[in-house]
Structure formats: C-alpha cells, structure tokens
C-alpha atoms as a PDB file:
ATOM      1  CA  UNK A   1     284.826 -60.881  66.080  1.00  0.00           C
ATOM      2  CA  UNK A   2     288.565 -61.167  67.586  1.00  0.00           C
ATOM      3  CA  UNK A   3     290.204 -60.881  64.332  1.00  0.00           C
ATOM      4  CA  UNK A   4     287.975 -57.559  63.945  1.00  0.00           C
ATOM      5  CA  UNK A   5     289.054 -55.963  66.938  1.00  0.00           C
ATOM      6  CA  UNK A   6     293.040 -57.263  66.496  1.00  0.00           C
ATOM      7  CA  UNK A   7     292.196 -54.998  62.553  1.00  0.00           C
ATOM      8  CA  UNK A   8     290.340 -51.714  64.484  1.00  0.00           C
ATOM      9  CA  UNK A   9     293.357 -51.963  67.046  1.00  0.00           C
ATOM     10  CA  UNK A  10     296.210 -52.040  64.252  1.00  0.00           C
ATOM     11  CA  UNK A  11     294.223 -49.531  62.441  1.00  0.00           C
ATOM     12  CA  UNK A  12     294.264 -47.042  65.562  1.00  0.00           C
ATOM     13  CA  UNK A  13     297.836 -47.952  66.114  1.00  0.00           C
ATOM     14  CA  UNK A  14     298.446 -46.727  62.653  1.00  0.00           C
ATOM     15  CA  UNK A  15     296.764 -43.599  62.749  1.00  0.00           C
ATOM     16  CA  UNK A  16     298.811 -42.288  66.144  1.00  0.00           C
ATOM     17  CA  UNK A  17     302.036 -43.359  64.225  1.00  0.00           C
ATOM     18  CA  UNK A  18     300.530 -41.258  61.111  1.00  0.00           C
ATOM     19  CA  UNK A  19     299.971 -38.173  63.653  1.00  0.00           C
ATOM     20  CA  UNK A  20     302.998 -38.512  65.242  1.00  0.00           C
ATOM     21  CA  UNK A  21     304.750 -37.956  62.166  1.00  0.00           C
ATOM     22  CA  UNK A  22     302.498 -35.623  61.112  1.00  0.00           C
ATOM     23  CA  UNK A  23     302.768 -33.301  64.351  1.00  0.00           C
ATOM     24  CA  UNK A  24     306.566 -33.907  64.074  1.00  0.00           C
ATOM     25  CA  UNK A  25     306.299 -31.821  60.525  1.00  0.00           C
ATOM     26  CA  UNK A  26     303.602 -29.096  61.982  1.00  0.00           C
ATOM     27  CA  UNK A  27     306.050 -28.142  64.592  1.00  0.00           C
ATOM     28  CA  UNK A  28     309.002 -28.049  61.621  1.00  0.00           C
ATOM     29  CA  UNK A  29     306.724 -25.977  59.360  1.00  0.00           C
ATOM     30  CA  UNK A  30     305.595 -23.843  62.290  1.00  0.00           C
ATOM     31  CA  UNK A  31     309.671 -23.400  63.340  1.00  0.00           C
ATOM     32  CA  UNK A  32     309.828 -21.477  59.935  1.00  0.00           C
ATOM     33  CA  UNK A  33     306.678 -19.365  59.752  1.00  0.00           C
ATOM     34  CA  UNK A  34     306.378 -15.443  61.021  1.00  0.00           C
ATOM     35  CA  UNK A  35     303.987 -14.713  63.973  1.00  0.00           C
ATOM     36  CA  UNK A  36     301.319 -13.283  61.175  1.00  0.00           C
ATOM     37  CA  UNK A  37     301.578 -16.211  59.385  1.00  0.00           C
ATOM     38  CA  UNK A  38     301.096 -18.766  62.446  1.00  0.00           C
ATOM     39  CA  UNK A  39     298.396 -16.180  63.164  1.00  0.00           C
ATOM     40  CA  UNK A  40     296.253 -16.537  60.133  1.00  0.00           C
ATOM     41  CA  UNK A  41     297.054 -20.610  60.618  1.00  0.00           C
ATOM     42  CA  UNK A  42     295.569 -20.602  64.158  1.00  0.00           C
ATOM     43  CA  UNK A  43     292.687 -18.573  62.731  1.00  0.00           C
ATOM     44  CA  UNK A  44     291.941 -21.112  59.568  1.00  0.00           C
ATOM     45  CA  UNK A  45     292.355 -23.796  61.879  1.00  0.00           C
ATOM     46  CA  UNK A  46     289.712 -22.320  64.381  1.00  0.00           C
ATOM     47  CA  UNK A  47     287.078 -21.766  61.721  1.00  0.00           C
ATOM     48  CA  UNK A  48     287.491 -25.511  60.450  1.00  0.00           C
ATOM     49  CA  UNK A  49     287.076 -26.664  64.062  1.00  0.00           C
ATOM     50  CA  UNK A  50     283.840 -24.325  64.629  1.00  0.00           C
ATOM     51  CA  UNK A  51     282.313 -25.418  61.144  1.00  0.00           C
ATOM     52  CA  UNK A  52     282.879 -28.958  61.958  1.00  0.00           C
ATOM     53  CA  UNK A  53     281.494 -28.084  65.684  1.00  0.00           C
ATOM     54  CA  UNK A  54     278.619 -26.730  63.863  1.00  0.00           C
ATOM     55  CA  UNK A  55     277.331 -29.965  61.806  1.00  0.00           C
ATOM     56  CA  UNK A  56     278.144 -31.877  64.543  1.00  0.00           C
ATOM     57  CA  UNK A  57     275.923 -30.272  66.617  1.00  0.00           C
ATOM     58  CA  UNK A  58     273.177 -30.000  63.670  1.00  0.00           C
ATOM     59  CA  UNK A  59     273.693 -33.841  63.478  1.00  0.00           C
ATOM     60  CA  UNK A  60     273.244 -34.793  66.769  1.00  0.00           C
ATOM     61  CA  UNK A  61     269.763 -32.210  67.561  1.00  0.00           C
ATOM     62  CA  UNK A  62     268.521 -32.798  64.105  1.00  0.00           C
ATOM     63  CA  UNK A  63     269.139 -36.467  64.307  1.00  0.00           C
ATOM     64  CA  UNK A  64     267.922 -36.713  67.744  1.00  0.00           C
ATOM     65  CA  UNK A  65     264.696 -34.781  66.733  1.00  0.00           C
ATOM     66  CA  UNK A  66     263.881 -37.367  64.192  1.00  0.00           C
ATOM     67  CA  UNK A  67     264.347 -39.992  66.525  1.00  0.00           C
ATOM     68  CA  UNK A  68     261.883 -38.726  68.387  1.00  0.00           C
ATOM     69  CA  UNK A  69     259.133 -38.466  65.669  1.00  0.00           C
ATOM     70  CA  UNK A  70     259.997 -41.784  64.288  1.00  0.00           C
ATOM     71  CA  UNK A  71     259.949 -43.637  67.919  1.00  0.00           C
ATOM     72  CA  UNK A  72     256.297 -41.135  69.156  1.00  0.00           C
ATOM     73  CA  UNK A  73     255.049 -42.288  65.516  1.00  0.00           C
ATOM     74  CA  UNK A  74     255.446 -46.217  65.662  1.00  0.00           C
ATOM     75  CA  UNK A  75     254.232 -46.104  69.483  1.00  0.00           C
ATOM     76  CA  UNK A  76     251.241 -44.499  68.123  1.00  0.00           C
ATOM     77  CA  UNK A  77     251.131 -46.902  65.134  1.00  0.00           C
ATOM     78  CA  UNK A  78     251.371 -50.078  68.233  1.00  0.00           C
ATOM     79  CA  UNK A  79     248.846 -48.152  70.872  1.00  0.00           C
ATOM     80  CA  UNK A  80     246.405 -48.407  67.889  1.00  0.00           C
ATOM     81  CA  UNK A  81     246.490 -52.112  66.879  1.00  0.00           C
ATOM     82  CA  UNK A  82     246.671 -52.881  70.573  1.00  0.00           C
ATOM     83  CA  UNK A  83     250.123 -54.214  70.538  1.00  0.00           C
ATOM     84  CA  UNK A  84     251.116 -55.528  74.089  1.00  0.00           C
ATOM     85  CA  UNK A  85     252.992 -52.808  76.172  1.00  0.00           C
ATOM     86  CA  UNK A  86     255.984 -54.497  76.596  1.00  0.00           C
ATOM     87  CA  UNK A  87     256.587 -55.341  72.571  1.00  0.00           C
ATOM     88  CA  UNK A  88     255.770 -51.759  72.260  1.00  0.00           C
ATOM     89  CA  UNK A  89     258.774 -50.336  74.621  1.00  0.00           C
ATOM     90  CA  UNK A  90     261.084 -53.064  73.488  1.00  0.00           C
ATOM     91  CA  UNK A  91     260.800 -52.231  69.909  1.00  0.00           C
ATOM     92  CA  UNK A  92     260.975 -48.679  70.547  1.00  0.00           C
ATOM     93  CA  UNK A  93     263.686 -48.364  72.864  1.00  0.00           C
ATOM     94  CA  UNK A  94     265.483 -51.123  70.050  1.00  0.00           C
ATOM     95  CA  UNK A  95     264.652 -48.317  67.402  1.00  0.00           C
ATOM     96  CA  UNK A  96     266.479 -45.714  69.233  1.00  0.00           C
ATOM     97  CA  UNK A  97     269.485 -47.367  70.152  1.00  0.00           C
ATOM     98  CA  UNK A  98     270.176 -48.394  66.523  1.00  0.00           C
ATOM     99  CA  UNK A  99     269.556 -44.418  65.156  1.00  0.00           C
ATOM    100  CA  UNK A 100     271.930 -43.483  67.975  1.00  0.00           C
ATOM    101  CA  UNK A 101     274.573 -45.750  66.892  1.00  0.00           C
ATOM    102  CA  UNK A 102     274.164 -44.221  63.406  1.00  0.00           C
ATOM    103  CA  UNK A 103     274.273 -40.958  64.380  1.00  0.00           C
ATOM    104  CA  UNK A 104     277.359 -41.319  66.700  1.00  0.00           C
ATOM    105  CA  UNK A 105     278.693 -42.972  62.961  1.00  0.00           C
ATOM    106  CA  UNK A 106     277.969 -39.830  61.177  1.00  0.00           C
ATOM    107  CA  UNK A 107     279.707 -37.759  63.751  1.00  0.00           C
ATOM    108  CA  UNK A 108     282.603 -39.572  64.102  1.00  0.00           C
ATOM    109  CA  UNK A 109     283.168 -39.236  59.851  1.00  0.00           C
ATOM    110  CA  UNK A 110     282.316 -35.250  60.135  1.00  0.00           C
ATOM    111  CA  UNK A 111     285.240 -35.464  62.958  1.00  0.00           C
ATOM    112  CA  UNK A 112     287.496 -36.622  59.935  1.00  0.00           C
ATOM    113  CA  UNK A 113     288.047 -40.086  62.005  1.00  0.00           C
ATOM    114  CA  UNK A 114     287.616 -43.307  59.339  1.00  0.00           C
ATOM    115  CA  UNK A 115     284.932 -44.966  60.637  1.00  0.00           C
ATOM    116  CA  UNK A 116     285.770 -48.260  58.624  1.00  0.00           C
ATOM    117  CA  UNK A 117     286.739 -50.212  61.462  1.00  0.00           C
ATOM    118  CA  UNK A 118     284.086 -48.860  63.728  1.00  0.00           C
ATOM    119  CA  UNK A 119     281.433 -50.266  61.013  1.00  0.00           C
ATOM    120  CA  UNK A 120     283.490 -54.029  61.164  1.00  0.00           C
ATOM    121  CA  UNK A 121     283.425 -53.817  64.447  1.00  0.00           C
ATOM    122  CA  UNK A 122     279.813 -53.383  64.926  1.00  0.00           C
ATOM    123  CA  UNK A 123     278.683 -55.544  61.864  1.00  0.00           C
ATOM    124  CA  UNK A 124     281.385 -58.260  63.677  1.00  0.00           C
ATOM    125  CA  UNK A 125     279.288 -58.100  66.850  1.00  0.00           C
ATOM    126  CA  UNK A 126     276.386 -57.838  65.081  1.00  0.00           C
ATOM    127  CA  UNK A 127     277.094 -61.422  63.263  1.00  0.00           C
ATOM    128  CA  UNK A 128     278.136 -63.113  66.681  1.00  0.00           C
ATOM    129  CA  UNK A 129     275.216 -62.018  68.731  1.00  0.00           C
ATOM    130  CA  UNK A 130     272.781 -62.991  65.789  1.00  0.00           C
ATOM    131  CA  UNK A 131     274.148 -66.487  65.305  1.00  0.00           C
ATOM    132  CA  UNK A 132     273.998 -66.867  69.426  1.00  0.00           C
ATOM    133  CA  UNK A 133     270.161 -65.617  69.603  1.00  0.00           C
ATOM    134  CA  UNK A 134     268.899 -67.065  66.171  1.00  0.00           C
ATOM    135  CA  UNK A 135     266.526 -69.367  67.587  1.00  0.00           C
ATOM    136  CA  UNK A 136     265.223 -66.128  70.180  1.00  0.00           C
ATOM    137  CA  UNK A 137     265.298 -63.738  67.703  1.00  0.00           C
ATOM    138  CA  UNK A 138     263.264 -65.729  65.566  1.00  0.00           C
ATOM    139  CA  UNK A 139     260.426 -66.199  67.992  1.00  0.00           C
ATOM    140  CA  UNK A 140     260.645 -62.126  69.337  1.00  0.00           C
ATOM    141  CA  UNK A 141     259.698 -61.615  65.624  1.00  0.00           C
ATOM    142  CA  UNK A 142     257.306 -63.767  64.993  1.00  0.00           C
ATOM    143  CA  UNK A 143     255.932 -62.611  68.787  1.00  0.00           C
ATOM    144  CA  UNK A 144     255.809 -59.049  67.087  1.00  0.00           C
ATOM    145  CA  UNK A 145     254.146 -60.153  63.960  1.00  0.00           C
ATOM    146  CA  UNK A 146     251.370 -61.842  65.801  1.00  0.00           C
ATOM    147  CA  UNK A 147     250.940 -59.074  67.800  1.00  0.00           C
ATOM    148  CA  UNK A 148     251.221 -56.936  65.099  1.00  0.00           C
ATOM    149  CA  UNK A 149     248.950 -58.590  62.716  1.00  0.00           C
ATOM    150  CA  UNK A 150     246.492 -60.196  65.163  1.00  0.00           C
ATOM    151  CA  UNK A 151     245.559 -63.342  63.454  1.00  0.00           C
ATOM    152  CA  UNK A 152     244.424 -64.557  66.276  1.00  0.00           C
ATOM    153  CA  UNK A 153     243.223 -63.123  69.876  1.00  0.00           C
ATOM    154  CA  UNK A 154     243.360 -64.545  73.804  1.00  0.00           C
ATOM    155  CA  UNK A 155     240.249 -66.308  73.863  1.00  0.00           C
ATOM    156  CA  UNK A 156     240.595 -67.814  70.642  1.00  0.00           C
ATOM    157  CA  UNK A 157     240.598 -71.805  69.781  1.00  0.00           C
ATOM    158  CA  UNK A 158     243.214 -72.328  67.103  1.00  0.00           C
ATOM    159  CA  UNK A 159     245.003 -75.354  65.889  1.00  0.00           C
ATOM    160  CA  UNK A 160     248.770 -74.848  64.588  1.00  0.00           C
ATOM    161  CA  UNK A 161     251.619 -76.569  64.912  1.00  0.00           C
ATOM    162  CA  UNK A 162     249.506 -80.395  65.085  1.00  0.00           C
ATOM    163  CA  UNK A 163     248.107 -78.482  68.612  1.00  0.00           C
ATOM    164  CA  UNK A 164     244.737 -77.468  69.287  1.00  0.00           C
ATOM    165  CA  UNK A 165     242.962 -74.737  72.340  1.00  0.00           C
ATOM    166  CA  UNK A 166     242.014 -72.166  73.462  1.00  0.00           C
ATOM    167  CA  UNK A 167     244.672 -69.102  73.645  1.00  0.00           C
ATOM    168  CA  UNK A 168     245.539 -68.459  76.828  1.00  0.00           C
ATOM    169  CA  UNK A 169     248.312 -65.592  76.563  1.00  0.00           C
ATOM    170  CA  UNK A 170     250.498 -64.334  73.345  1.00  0.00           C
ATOM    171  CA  UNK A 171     253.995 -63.312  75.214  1.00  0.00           C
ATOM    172  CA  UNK A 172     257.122 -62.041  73.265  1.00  0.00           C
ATOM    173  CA  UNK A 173     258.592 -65.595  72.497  1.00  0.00           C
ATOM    174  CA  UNK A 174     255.519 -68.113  73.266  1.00  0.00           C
ATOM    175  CA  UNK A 175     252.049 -68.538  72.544  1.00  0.00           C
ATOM    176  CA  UNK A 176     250.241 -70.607  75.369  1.00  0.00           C
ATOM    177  CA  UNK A 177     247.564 -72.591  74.327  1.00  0.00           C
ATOM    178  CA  UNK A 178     245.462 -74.361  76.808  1.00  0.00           C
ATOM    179  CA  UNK A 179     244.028 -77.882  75.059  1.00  0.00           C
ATOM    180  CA  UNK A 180     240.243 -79.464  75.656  1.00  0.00           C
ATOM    181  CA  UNK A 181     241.793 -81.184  78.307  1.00  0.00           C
ATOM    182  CA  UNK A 182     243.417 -78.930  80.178  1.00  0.00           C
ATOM    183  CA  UNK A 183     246.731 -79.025  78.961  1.00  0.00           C
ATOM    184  CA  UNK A 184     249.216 -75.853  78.949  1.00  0.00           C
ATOM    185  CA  UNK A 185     251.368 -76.028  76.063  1.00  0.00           C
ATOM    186  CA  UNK A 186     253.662 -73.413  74.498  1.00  0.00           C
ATOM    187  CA  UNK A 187     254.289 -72.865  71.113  1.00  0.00           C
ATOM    188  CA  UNK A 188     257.412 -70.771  70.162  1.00  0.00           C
ATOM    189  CA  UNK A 189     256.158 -67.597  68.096  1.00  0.00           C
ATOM    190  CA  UNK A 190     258.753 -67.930  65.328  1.00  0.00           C
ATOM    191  CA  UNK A 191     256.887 -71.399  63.491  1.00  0.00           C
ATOM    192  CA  UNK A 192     253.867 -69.956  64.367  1.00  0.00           C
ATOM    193  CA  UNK A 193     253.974 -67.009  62.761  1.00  0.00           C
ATOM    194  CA  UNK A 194     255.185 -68.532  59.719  1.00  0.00           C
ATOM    195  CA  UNK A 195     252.986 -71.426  59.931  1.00  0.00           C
ATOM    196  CA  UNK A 196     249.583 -72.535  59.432  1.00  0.00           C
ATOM    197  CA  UNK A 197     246.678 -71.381  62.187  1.00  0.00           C
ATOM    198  CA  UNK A 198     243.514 -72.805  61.154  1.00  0.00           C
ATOM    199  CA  UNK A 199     241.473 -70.135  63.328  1.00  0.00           C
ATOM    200  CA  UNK A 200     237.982 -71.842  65.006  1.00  0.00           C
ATOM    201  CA  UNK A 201     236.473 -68.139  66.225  1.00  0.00           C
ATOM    202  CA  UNK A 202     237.848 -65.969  63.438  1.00  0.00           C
ATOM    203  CA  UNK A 203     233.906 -65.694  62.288  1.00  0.00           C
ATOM    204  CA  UNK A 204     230.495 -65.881  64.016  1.00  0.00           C
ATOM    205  CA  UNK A 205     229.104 -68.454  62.310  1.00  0.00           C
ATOM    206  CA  UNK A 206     230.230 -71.729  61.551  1.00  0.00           C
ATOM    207  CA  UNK A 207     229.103 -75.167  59.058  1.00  0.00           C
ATOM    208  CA  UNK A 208     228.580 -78.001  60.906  1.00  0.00           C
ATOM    209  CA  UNK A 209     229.323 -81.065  58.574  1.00  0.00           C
ATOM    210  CA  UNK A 210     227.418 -84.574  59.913  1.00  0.00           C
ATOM    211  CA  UNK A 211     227.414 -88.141  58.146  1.00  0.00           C
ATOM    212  CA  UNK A 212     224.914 -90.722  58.721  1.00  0.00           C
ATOM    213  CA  UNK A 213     224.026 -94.151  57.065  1.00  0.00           C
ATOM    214  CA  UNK A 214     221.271 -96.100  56.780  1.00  0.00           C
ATOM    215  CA  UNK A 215     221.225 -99.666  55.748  1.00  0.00           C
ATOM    216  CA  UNK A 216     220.217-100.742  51.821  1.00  0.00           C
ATOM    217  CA  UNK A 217     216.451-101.141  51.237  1.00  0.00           C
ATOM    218  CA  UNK A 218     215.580 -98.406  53.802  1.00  0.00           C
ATOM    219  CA  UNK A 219     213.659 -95.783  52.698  1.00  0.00           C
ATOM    220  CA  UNK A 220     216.228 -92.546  52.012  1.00  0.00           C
ATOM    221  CA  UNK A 221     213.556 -90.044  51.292  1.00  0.00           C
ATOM    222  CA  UNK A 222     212.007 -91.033  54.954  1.00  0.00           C
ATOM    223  CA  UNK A 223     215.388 -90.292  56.224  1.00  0.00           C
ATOM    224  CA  UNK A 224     216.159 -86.869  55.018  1.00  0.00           C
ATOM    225  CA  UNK A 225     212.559 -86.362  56.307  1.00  0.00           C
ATOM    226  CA  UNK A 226     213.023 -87.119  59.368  1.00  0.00           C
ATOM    227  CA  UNK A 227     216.292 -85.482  59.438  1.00  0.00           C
ATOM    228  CA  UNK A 228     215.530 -82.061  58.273  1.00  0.00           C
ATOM    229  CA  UNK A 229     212.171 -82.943  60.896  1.00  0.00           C
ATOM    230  CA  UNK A 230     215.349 -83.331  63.767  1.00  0.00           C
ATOM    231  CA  UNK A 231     217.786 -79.891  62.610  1.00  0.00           C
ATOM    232  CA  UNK A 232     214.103 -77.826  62.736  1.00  0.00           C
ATOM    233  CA  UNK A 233     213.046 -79.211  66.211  1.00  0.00           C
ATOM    234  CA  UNK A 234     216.547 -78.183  67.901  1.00  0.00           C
ATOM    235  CA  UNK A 235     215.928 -74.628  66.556  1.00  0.00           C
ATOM    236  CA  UNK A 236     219.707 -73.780  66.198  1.00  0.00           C
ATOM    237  CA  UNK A 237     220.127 -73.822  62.776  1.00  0.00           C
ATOM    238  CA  UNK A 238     220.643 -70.908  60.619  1.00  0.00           C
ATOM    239  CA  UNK A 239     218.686 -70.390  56.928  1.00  0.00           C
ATOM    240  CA  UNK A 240     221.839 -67.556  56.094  1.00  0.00           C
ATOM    241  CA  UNK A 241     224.464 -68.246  54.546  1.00  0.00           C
ATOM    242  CA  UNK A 242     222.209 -70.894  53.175  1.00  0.00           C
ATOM    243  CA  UNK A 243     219.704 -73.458  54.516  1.00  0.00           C
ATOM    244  CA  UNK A 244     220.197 -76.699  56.348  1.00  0.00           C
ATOM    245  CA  UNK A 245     220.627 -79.426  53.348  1.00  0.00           C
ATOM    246  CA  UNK A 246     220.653 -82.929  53.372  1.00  0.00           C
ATOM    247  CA  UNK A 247     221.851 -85.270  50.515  1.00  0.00           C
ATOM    248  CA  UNK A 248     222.487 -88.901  49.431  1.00  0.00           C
ATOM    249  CA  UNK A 249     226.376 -88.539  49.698  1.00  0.00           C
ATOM    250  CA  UNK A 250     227.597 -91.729  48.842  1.00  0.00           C
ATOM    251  CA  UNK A 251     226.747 -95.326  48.169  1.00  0.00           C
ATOM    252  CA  UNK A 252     229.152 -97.278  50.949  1.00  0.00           C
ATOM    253  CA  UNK A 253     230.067-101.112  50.552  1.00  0.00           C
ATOM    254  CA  UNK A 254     226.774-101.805  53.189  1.00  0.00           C
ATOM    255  CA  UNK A 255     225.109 -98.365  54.170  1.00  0.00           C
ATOM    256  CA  UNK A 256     223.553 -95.833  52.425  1.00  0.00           C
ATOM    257  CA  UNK A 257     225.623 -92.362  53.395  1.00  0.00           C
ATOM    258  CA  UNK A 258     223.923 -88.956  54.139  1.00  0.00           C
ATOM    259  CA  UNK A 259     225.760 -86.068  54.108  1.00  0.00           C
ATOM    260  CA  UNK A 260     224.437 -83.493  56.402  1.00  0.00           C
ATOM    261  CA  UNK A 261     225.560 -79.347  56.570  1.00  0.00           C
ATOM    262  CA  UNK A 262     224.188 -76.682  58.806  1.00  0.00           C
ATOM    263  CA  UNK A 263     224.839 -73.465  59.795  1.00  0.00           C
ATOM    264  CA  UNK A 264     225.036 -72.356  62.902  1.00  0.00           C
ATOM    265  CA  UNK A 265     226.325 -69.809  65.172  1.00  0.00           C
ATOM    266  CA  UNK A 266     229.743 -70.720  66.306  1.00  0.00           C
ATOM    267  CA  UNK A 267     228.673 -70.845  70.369  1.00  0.00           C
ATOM    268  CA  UNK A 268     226.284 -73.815  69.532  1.00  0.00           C
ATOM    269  CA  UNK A 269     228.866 -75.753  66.901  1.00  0.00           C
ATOM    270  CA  UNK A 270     229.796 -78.512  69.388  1.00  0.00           C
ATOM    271  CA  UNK A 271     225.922 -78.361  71.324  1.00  0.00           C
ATOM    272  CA  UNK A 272     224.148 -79.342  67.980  1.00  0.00           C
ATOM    273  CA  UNK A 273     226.898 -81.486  66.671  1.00  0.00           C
ATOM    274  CA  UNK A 274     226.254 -83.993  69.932  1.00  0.00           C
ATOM    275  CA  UNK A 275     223.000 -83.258  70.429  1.00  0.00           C
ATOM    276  CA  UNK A 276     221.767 -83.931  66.966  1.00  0.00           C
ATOM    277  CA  UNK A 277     224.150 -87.367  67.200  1.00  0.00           C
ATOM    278  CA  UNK A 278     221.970 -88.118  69.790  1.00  0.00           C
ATOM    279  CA  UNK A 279     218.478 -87.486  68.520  1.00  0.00           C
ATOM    280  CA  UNK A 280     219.332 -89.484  65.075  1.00  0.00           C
ATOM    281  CA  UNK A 281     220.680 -92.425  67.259  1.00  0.00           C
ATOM    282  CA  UNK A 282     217.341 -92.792  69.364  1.00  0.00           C
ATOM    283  CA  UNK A 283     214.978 -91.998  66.254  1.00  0.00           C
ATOM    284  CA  UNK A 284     216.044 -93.560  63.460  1.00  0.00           C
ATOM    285  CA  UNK A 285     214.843 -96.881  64.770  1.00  0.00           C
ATOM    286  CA  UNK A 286     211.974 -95.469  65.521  1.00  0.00           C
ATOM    287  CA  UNK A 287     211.130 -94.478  62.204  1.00  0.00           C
ATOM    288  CA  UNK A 288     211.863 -98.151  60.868  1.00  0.00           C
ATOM    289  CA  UNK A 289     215.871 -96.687  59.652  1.00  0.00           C
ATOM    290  CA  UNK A 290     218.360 -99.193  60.322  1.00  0.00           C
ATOM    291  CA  UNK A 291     221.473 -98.764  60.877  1.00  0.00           C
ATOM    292  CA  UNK A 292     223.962-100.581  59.309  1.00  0.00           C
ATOM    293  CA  UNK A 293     226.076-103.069  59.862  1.00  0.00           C
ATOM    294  CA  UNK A 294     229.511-104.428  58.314  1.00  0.00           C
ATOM    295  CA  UNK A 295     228.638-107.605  56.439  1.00  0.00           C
ATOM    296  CA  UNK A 296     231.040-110.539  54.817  1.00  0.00           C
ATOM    297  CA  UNK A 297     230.364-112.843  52.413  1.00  0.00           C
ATOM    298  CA  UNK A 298     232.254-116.011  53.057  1.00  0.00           C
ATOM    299  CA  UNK A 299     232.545-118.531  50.763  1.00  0.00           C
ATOM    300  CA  UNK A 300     233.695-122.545  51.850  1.00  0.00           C
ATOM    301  CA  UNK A 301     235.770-124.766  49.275  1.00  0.00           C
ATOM    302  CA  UNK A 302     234.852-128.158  49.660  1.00  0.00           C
ATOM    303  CA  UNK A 303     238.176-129.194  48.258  1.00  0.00           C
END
C-alpha cells in the first residue's frame, strides 16, 4: 500500500512539473497572439469547460439517481425475505459508498485527470484491508447468506459444525446455538454457511427409527404383534407418508433384531421414542420375549 502511494505521489509530482511547463508555453503563445485571437481562445476554452461542467453534472444526478433505485430496490428485495434490519442498512449503505467511489472515478476522467493511480490506490487499500478482515469478512457473508437464504430459523434445532440446539439468535458474524443442556455456543457464520446443517424442524413430520432384539427361539411373529399392538395404543403414530412397519432386520451373533419406523409429527419425535422404549422394556417379558443376552463359548485345553 506504501509503495502505491510513494507511485500516486510521483505521479502528481509529475503532472505539476508537466503543467508548469505547459503554462510556461501558454503564456509564450499568448505573448504573440492579437486580442481577437486570445478572444476566440478564451471563448473555445469556456465552451470546453461548460461541456465538461455539463457531463459532470449529468454524471453525478444521473449516477446518483441510480443509486437510489438500486439501494430502494435491494431494501425491498431484504424487507421481503425478512432479512434482519441491521444486515439490511449495512449492505445498503456498503452499496452506496462503493457506486459513489465509482462515480467520483468517472468524474475525475471527464475532468481530463488520469485516474490510474487513484484506481492503485484504492485496489492497494482494498488488498490490505481484505487480508486484515479475511476471517470477519468471511463470517459477515456467510451472516448475509443465512439471512438471505434462511436455511434455518430462531427456534430451530440444527446440528452443524459437530454442534447440536436449538437456535437462539442469527447475528452478522455468529450463530448462537443453545445445546440440550443448556449450553450457549457460537458458531462463526462463514463455516456455517458453507457447511453442512442437518436441519431437525425443516418439516412437520418426522421417522422415528427404533431397534429391538429378542433372544433366538422366541417367537418373532409374537413380537411384531405385540409391537405394532404398543405403536397403536400410544396413538401418535401417523399412517401418511406411510404406515408404522415392523421387520426382522437382522440376525445378530445372540438376538434376533427388529427394525422399527414410524411416522410421527415432529413435536412428539422424542415423547414416543422414550415412551415406546419404555412400554417394550416392561412388556416384552410379559409376553414370554426375552431379551437377550451376550453369550461366550469357552472352551478348556486339558493340555
């Protein structure tokens, strides 16, 4: 950035050397010239300055006109998805700043001024104070594409980043996540956003996956009786998308393994899950199910 304003300043300091010998030669030239003729120079001279005074002016209103449209239009754009105030204003008043810079460009070049080391400059600052904010800048945008894109809400229980809760607050930089045991914990937007969010209350309905075993020689048909007999006595299970089904899922070293799915509404996920944990641990035996146990067969060398 130094060595960018040490080239602007030896530019500058070349241009007032340039005039100098330029107005040196105006004054020679004007030494030689007839009132008429410095006349009609004045004149020529005064029309260039009022045309250039003219787009100048049509740069700046027109320029500042569409600055306005563009800036009312994304506000509208935010207001509608429901993007948090303060995003809204930052990214807006960003928007205008950078336009206004580019404008300011465009008048300096209609001035006849070389705006080379004006754009060096500002791409030179522009370098430094992105390498210095990396890290921040990353998480302000991935703050605005959450916000923006909404794949989750406050309320929500998400897990990302190995960290699961409830969402507490989305803020520019952080997403604060309160865990199952009442943990606060912050997660910078800028993974997030670019990361994995396996969203728990995206939908209304959820499958709630169960296994249970039974021991070898038990009767499996009694026990996908009796557990279908359990998921239609709690009365929270769902027939749509499809109806509660239980299976022989696998054939285990000592059990026999049912697999159990069930739809439910999300709200009573976690009730039926224990509940129904519950009901199969006190009825099973009951019913003359065993459950099993994790045998070894030892055998003893004499020798």
């Amino acid at each position: 950035m130094i060595q960018s304003l040490l080239v602007f300043l030896d530019a500058v300091a070349s241009e007032v050397a340039v005039d100098a010998v330029a107005t040196t030669g105006i004054v020679e030239k004007l030494s030689g010239m007839t009132p008429d003729e410095i006349m009609h120079a004045i004149t020529a001279l005064t029309i260039s300055l009022a045309g250039k005074f003219v787009k100048v002016l049509l740069i700046w209103f027109v320029g500042r006109w569409i600055i306005r449209k563009v800036v009312r239009l994304i506000k509208k754009i935010m207001l509608k998805r429901k993007v948090n105030p303060s995003v809204s204003s930052f990214v807006s008043s960003m928007i205008d700043v950078v336009a206004m810079a580019v404008i300011i460009i465009m008048i300096i070049s209609v001035l006849g001024i070389d705006t080379s080391s004006f754009i060096a400059l500002f791409a030179s600052a522009g370098v430094a104070v992105g390498m210095a904010l990396s890290g921040t800048l990353q998480n302000f945008a991935g703050g605005v594409m959450i916000l923006l894109f909404r794949p989750f809400k406050v309320g929500d229980y998400i897990e990302a980043q190995g960290i699961g809760g409830s969402v507490k607050e989305i803020q520019i930089f952080n997403t604060v996540i309160n865990t199952p045991d009442n943990k606060i914990i912050l997660l910078p937007n800028g993974p997030l956003s670019t990361g994995i969010i396996n969203n728990y209350s995206r939908e209304p309905l959820r499958r709630l996956d169960l296994n249970f075993s039974v021991a070898y020689g038990d009767d499996y048909e009694m026990a996908k009786a009796v557990m279908l007999r359990l998921i239609k006595e709690d009365g929270r299970a769902l027939n749509e998308p499809a109806a509660p089904f239980v299976a022989l899922g696998s054939l285990s070293a000592s059990s026999i393994d049912l697999t159990v799915r069930i739809w439910c509404k999300q709200e009573d996920y976690w009730g039926m899950k224990f509940d129904l944990t519950q009901k199969v641990y006190e009825t099973f035996p009951k019913e003359g199910l065993k459950f099993p146990y994790q045998t070894f067969t030892v055998q003893l060398d004499k020798n």
